[in-house]
Protein backbone atom coordinates (compact mmCIF):
# COMPACT_ATOMS: atom_id res chain seq x y z
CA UNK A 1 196.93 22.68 128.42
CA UNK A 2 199.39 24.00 130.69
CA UNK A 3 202.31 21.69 131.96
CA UNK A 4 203.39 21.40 135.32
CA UNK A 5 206.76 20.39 136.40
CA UNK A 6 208.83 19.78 139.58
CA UNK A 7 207.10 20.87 142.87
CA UNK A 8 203.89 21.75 140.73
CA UNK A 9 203.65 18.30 139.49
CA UNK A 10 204.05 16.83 142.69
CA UNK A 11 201.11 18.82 144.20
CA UNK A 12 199.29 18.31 141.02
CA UNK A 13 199.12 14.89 141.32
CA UNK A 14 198.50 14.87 145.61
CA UNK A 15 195.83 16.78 144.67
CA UNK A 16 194.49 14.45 142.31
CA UNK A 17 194.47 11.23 144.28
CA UNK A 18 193.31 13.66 147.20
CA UNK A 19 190.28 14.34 144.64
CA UNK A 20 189.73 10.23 143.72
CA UNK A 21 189.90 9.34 147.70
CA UNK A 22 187.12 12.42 148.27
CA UNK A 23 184.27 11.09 145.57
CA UNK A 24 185.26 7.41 146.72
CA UNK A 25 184.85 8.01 150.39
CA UNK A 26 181.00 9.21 149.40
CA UNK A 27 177.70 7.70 149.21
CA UNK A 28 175.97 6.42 146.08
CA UNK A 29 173.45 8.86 145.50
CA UNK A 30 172.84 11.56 143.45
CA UNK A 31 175.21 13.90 144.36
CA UNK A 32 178.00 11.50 143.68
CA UNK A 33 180.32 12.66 141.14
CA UNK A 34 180.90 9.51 139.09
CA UNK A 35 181.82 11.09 135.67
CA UNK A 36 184.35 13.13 137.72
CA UNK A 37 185.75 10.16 139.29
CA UNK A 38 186.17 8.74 136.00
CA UNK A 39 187.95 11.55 134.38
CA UNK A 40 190.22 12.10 137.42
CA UNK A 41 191.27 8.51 137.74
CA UNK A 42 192.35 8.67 133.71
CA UNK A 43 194.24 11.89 134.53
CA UNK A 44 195.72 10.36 137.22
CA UNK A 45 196.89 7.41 135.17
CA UNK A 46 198.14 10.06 132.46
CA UNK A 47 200.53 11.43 134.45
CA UNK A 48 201.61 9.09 136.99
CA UNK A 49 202.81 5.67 134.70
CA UNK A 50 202.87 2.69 136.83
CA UNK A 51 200.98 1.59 139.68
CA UNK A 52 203.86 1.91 142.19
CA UNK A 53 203.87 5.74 141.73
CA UNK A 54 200.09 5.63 141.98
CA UNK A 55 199.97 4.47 145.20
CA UNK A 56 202.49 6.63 146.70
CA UNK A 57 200.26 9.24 145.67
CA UNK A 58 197.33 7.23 146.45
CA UNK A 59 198.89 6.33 150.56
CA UNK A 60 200.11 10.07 150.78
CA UNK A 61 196.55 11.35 149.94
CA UNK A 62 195.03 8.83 152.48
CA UNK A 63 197.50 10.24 154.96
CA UNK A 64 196.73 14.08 154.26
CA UNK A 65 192.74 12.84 154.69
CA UNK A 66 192.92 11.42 157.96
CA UNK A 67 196.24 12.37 159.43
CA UNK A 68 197.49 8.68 159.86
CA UNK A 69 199.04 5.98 157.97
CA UNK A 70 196.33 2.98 157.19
C-alpha cells in the first residue's frame, strides 16, 4: 500500500471525509454505496486517531461541499 505523508496526507484524508459526506448526503436506495461507506469510514478512522481530528476533516469537507460553515 503506498504511504502518504505531509500535504498528500492532508488531501488524502479531505478527500476521504469528502467521500463519507457524498454517500451520506444520498438516498437509501439501490444505488447507495453502503459497503463503500463502511470501508471509507474504517479508513478514515485508520488514519486519522481521535475524534477531534476527525471532525476537522469531517467540518472542512462539509465546507468544501457547500461553500459555508454549518
Amino acid at each position: 500500500m503506498t504511504e502518504f505523508e505531509g500535504r498528500d496526507l492532508h488531501l488524502v484524508k479531505k478527500a476521504l471525509c469528502i467521500g463519507i459526506l457524498t454517500i451520506e448526503s444520498q438516498e437509501d436506495g439501490p444505488f447507495k454505496a453502503e459497503s463503500n461507506l463502511t470501508d471509507i469510514k474504517a479508513l478514515a478512522d485508520g488514519l486519522m486517531l481521535g475524534g477531534v481530528e476527525l471532525h476537522h476533516y469531517m467540518r472542512s469537507a462539509h465546507i468544501a461541499l457547500t461553500g459555508r460553515p454549518d
